[in-house]
Protein backbone atom coordinates (compact mmCIF):
# COMPACT_ATOMS: atom_id res chain seq x y z
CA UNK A 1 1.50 -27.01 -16.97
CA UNK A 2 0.02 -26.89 -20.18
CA UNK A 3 1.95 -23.76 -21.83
CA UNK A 4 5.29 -25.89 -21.10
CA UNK A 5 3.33 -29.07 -22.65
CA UNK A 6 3.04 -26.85 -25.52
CA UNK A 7 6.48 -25.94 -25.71
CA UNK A 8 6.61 -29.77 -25.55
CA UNK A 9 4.84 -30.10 -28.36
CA UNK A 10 6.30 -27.61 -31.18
CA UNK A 11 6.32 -30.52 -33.55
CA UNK A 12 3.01 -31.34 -33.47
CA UNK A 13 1.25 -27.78 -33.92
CA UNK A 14 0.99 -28.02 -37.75
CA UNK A 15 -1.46 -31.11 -36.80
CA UNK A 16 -3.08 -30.36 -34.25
CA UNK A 17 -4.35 -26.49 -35.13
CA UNK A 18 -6.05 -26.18 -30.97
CA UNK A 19 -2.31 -26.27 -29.23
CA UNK A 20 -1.61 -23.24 -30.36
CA UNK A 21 -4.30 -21.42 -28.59
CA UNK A 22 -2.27 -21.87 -25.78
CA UNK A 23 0.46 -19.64 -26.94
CA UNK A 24 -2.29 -16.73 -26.41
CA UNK A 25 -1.92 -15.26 -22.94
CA UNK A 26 -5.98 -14.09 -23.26
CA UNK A 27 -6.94 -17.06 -23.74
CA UNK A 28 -5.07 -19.05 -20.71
CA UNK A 29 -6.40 -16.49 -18.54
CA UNK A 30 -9.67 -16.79 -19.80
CA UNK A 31 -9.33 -20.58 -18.97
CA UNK A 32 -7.78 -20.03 -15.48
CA UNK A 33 -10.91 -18.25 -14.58
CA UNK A 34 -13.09 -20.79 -15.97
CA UNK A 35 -11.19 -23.65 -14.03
CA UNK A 36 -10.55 -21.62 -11.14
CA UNK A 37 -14.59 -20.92 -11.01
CA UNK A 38 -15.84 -24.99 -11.35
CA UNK A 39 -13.32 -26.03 -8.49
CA UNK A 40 -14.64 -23.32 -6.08
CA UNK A 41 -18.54 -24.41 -7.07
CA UNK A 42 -17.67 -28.81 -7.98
CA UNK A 43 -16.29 -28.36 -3.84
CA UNK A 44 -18.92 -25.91 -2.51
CA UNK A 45 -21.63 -28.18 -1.14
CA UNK A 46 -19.53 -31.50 0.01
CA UNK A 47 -16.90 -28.86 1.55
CA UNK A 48 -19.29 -27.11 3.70
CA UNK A 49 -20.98 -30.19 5.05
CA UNK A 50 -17.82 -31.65 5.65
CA UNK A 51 -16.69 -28.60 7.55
CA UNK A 52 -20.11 -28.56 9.47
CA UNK A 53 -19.19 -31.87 10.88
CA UNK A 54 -15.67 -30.91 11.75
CA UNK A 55 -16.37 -27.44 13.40
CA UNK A 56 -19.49 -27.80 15.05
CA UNK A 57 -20.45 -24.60 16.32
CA UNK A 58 -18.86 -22.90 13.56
CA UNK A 59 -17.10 -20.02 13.89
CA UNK A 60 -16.99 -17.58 16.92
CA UNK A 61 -19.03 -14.46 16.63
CA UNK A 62 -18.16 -10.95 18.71
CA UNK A 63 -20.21 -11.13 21.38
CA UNK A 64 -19.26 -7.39 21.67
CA UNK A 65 -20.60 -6.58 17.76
CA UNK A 66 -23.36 -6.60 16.11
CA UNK A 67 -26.41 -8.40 18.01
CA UNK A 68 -27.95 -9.53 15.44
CA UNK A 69 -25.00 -11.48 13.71
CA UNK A 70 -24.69 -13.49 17.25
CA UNK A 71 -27.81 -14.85 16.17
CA UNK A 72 -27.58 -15.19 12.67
CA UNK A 73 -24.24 -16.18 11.84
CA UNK A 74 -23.74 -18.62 14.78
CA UNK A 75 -22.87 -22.12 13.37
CA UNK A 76 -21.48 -20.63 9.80
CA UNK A 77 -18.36 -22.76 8.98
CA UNK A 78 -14.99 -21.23 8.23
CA UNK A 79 -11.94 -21.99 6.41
CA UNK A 80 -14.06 -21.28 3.05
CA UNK A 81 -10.97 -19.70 1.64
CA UNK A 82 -9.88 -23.33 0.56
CA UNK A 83 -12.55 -23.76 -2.18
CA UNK A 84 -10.47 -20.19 -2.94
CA UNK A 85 -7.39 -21.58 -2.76
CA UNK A 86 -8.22 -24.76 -4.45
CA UNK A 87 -9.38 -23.10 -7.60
CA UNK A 88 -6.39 -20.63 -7.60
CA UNK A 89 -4.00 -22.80 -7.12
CA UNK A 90 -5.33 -25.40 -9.83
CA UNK A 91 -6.38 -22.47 -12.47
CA UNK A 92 -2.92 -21.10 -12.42
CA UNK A 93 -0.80 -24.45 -12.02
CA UNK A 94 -2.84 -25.44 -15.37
CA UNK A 95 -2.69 -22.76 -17.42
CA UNK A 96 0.20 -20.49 -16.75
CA UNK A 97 3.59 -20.63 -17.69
CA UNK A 98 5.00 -22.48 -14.78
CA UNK A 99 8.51 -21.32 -15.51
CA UNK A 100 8.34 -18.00 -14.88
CA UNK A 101 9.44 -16.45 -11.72
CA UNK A 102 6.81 -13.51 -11.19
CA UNK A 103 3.37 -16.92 -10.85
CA UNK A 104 5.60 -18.25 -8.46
CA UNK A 105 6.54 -15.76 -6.12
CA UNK A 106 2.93 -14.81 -5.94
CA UNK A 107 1.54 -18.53 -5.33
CA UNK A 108 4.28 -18.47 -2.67
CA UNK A 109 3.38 -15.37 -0.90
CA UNK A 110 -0.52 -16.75 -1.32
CA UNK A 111 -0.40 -20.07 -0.01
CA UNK A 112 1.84 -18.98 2.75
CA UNK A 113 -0.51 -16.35 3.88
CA UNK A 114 -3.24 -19.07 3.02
CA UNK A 115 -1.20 -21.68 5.43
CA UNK A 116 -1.33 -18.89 8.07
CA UNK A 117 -4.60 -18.21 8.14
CA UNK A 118 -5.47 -21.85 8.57
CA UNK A 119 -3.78 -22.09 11.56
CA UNK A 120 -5.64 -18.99 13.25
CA UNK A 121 -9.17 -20.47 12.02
CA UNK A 122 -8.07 -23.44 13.64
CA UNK A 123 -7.22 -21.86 17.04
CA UNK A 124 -10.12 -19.89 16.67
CA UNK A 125 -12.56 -22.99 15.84
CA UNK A 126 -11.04 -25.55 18.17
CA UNK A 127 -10.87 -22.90 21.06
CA UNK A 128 -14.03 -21.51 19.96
CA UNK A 129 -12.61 -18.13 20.84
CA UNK A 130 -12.12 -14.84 18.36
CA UNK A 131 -8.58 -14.76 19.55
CA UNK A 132 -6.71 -16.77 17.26
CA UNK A 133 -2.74 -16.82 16.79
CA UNK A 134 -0.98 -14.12 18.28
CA UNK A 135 -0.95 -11.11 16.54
CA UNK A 136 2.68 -10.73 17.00
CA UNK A 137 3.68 -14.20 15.41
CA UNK A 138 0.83 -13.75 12.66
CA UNK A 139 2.82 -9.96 11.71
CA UNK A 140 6.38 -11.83 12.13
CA UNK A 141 5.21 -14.52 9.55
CA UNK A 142 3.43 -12.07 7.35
CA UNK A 143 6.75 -10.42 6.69
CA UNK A 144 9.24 -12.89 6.22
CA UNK A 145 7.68 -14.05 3.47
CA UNK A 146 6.83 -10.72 2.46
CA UNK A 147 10.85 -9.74 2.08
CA UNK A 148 11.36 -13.66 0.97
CA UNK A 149 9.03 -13.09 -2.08
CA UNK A 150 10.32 -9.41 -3.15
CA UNK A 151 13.77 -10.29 -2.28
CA UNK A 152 13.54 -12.90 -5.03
CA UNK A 153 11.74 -10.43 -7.29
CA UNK A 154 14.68 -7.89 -6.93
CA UNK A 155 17.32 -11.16 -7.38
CA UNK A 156 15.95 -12.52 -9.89
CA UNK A 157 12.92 -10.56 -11.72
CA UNK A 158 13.16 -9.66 -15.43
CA UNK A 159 15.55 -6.49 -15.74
CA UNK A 160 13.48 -3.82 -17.68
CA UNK A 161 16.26 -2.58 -20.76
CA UNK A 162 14.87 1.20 -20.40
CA UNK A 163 15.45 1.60 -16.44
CA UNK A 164 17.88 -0.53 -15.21
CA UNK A 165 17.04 0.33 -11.68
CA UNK A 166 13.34 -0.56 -12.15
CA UNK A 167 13.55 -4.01 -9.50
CA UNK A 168 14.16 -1.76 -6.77
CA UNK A 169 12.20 1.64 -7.46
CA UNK A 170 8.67 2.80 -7.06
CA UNK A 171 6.49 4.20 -10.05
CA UNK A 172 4.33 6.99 -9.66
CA UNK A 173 0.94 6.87 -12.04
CA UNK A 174 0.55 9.90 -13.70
CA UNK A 175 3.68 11.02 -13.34
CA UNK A 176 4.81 9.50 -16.43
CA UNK A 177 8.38 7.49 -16.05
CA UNK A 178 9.13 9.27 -12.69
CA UNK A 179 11.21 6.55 -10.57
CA UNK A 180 12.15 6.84 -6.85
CA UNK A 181 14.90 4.11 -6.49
CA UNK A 182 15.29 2.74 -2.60
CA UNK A 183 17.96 0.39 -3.40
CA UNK A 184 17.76 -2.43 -1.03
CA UNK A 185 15.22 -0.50 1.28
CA UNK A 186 12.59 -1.28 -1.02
CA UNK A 187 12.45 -4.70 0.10
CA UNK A 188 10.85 -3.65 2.97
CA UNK A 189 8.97 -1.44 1.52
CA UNK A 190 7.23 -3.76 -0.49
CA UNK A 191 7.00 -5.96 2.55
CA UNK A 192 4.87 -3.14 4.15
CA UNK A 193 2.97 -3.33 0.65
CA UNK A 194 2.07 -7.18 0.80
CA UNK A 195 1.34 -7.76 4.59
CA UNK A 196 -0.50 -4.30 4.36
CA UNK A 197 -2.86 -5.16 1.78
CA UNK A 198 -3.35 -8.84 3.55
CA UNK A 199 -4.65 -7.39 6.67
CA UNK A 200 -6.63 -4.74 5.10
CA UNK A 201 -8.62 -7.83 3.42
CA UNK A 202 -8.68 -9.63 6.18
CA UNK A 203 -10.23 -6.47 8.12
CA UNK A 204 -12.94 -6.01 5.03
CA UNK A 205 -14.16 -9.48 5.86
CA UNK A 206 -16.95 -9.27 8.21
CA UNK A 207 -20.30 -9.68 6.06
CA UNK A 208 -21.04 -11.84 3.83
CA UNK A 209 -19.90 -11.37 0.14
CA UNK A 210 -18.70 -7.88 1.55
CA UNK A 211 -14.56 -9.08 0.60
CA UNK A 212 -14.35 -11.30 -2.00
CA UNK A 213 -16.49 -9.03 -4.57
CA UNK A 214 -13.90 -5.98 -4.15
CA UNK A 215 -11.09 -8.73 -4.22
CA UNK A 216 -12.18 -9.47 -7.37
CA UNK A 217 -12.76 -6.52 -8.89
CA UNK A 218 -8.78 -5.61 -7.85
CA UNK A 219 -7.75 -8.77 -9.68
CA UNK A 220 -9.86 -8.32 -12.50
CA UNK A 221 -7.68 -4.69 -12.72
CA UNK A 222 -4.34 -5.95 -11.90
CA UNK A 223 -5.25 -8.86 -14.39
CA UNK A 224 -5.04 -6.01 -17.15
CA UNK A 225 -2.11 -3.99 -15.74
CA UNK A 226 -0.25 -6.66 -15.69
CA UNK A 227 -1.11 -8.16 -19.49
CA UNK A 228 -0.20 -4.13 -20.46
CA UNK A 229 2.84 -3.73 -17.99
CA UNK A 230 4.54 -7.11 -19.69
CA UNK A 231 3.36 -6.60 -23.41
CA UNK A 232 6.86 -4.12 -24.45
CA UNK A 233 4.19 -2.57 -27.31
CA UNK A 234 1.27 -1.54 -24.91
CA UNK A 235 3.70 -0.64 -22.24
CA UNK A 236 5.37 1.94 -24.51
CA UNK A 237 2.14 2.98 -26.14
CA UNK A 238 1.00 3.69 -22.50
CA UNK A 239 4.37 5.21 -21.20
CA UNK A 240 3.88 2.97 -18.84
CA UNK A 241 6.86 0.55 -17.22
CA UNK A 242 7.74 -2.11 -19.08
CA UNK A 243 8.49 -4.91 -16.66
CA UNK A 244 9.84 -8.77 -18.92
CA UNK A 245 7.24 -11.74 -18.19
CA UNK A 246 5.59 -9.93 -15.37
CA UNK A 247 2.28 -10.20 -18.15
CA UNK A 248 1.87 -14.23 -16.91
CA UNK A 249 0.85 -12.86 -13.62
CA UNK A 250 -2.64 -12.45 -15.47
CA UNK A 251 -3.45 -15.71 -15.56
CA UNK A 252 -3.39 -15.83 -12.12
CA UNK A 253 -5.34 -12.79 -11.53
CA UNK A 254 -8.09 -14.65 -13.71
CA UNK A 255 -7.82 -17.75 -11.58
CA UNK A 256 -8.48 -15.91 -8.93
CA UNK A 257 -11.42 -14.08 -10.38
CA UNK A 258 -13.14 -17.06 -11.21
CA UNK A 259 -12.39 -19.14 -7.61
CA UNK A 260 -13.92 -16.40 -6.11
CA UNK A 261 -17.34 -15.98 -8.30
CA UNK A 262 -17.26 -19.86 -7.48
CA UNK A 263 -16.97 -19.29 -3.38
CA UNK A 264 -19.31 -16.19 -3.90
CA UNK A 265 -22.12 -18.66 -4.85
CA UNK A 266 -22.07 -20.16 -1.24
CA UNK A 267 -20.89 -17.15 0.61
CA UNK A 268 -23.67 -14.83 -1.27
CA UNK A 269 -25.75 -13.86 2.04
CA UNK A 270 -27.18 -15.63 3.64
CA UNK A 271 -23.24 -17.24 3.11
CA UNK A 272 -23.43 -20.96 4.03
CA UNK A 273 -19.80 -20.45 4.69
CA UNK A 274 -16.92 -17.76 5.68
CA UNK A 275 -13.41 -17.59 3.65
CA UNK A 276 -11.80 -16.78 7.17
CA UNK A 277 -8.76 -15.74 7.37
CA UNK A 278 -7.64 -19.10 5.48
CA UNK A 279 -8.74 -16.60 2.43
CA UNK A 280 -8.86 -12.91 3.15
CA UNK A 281 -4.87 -13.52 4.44
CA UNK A 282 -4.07 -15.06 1.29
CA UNK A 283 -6.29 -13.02 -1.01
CA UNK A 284 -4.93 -9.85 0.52
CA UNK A 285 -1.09 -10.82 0.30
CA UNK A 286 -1.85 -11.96 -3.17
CA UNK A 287 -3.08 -8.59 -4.60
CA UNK A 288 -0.05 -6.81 -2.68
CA UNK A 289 2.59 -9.27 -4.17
CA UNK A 290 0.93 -8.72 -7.70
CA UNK A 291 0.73 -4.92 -7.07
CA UNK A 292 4.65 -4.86 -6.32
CA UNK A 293 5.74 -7.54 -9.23
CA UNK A 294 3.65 -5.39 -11.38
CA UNK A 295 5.40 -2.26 -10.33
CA UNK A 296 2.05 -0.63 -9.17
CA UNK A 297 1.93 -0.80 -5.57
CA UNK A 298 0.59 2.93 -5.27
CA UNK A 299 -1.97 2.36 -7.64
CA UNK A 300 -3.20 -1.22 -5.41
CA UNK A 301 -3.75 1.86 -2.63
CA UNK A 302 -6.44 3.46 -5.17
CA UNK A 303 -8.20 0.12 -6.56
CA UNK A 304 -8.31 -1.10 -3.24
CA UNK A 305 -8.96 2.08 -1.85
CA UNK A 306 -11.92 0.15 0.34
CA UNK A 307 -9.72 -1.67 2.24
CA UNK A 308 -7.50 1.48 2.63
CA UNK A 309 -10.60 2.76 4.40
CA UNK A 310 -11.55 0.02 6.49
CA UNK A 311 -7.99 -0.64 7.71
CA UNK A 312 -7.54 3.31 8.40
CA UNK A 313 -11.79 3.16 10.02
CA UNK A 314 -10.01 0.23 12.73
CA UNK A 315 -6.66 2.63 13.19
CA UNK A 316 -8.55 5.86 14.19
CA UNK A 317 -10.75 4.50 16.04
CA UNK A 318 -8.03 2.44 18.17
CA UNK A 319 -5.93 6.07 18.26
CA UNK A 320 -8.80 7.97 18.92
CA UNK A 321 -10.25 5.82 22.00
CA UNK A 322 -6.10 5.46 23.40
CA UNK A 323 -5.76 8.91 23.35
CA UNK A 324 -9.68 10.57 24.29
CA UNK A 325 -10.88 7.68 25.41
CA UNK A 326 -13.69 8.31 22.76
CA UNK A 327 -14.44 6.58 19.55
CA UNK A 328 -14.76 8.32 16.06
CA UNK A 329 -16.78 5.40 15.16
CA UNK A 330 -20.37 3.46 16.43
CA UNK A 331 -17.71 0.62 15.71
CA UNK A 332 -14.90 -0.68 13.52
CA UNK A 333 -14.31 -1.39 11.04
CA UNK A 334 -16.38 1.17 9.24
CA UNK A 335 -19.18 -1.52 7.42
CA UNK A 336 -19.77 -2.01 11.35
CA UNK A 337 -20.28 1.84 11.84
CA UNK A 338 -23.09 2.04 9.09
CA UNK A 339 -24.70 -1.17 10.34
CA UNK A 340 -24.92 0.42 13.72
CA UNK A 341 -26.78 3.68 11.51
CA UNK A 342 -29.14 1.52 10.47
CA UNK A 343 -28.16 0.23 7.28
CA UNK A 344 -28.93 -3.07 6.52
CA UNK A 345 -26.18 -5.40 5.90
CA UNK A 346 -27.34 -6.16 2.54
CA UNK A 347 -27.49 -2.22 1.68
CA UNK A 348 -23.67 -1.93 3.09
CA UNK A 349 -22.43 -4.57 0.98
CA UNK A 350 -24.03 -3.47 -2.13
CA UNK A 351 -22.72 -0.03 -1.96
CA UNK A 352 -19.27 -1.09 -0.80
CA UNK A 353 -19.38 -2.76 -3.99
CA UNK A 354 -20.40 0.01 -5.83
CA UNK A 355 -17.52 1.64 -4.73
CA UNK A 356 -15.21 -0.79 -5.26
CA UNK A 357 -16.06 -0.57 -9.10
CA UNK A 358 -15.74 3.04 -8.88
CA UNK A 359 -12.29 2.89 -7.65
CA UNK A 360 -10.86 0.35 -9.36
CA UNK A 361 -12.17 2.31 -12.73
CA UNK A 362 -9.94 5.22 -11.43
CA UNK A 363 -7.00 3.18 -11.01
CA UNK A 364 -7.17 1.87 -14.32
CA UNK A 365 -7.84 5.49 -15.59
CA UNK A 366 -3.96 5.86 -14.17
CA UNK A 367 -2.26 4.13 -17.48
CA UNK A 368 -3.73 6.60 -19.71
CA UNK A 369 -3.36 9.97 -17.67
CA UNK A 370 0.28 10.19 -18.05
């Protein structure tokens, strides 16, 4: 809103010297993050008493889990993933340009995922049951607007003048400018990209802070693949794809940064609140849509290589138990399987963190091994 207020404003820049920080993409990301952090932490307290009084009990807890979190978490509210949201949505409405295609398809694919979630913390709260909207209709949902939002990115995303093909291929990091083009197919292949990644975060949520601390540090690295993916000079200094205006995506990715430091401050444990799957939906189908506007979706599989591994801990153990009627795991997903060790839940968080860092470090490391 403000870049295009900017734009608005070309005759007044000689006088007033501070519009033209605007033009800088650093610095609108910068302030994205800042905004996107006071919404989360200005709602925080008056939210969560609010939701208190609407949910009651709180959230259902596994009776079948951990016994300790029966106890523990009982009464928690959730739907936290609207402070999220809230400080997303106004960080990047605010400070990106709000005419280019690549912020909108991802606030589309974000707040539908976010709208989705609502509903099944709804059914879960007002039913006070862990079963929530069907699992069918949740994965039917998940991917029409999963092939909605790349359909429009393949329509109508900037054409790259050095590989013409680009809209519909996959990149391979390392591998230089290696391009596998799927034609239309890779709408659905960046479907599987988007509502995989969504459920992988929403899987990763089940201790508190143990999600939205690796979502972050994803953003925070997709943030600066997609300021060097959209910049023409880094992007050939890095022989890298260069992909037209896809750079504005990094305003969002600071937004989102800085609404979740704000909703870590209340869901640090103890949390006095759960995102639900209001926010690990929506955070999860964000960092897939960035990944495939960004042309990077192989490299989301290494920085987020901790949900890989919690979504692929639930898969093997469901395989494993269906086909030996024995389970790999104490219990998934895998955080479960160390609590169940012994670990304490702080101790699992902490080092899931640690190697959250660690991977999305490596992913990075991808632009420059070419």
């Amino acid at each position: 809103m403000l870049y295009l207020l900017y734009e608005h404003l070309s005759g007044y820049r000689e006088h007033i010297p501070l519009l033209n920080l605007l033009k800088y993409l650093t610095f609108r990301t910068g302030a994205a993050l800042f905004t996107g952090q006071l919404v989360a932490v200005a709602m925080g307290s008056r939210f969560i008493r609010w939701m208190q009084a609407k949910q009651g009990k709180g959230q259902p807890i596994r009776t079948d889990g951990i016994e300790r979190h029966v106890v523990e978490k009982a009464g928690t509210p959730t739907m936290g993933g609207f402070m999220i949201l809230a400080g997303l949505l106004v960080g990047t409405l605010l400070w990106a340009d709000l005419s280019n295609l690549y912020v909108w398809v991802v606030l589309l694919v974000t707040a539908g995922y976010g709208l989705l979630g609502f509903l099944d913390d709804y059914a879960k709260v007002t039913k006070q049951t862990t079963a929530g909207v069907s699992g069918r209709v949740k994965l039917l949902v998940q991917f029409l607007i999963a092939f909605a939002a790349v359909a429009l990115l393949v329509l109508y995303g900037g054409k790259s003048p050095e590989a013409p093909g680009l809209s519909t291929s996959v990149a391979f990091p390392i591998l230089k400018r290696m391009l596998l083009d799927l034609g239309w197919f890779y709408v659905v292949f960046g479907g599987f990209v988007i509502v995989g990644a969504s459920n992988a975060v929403n899987l990763t949520d089940g201790l508190d802070g143990l999600a939205i601390v690796p979502v972050m540090f994803a953003a925070a690295a997709f943030g600066l693949i997609a300021y060097l993916v959209g910049n023409f000079v880094f992007a050939q200094y890095l022989q890298v794809h260069f992909v037209p205006g896809v750079g504005e995506i990094a305003v969002f990715c600071g937004a989102l940064i800085g609404a979740g430091q704000g909703f870590l401050w209340y869901n640090a444990p103890p949390a006095k609140i759960f995102m639900g799957d209001t926010g690990s939906l929506a955070l999860g189908g964000a960092l897939g849509a960035v990944a495939v506007a960004t042309k990077h979706e192989i490299v989301l599989a290494i920085v987020g290589g901790l949900f890989v591994v919690e979504a692929l801990s639930v898969m093997i153990q469901v395989a494993s138990f269906k086909l030996t009627g024995k389970r790999v795991f104490r219990m998934a997903p895998i955080h479960h399987h160390f609590e169940k060790l012994g670990w304490k839940e702080s101790t699992v968080v902490v080092r899931f963190w640690i190697i959250s860092v660690m991977l999305a470090i490596i992913g990075l490391a991808t632009l420059k091994l070419r």
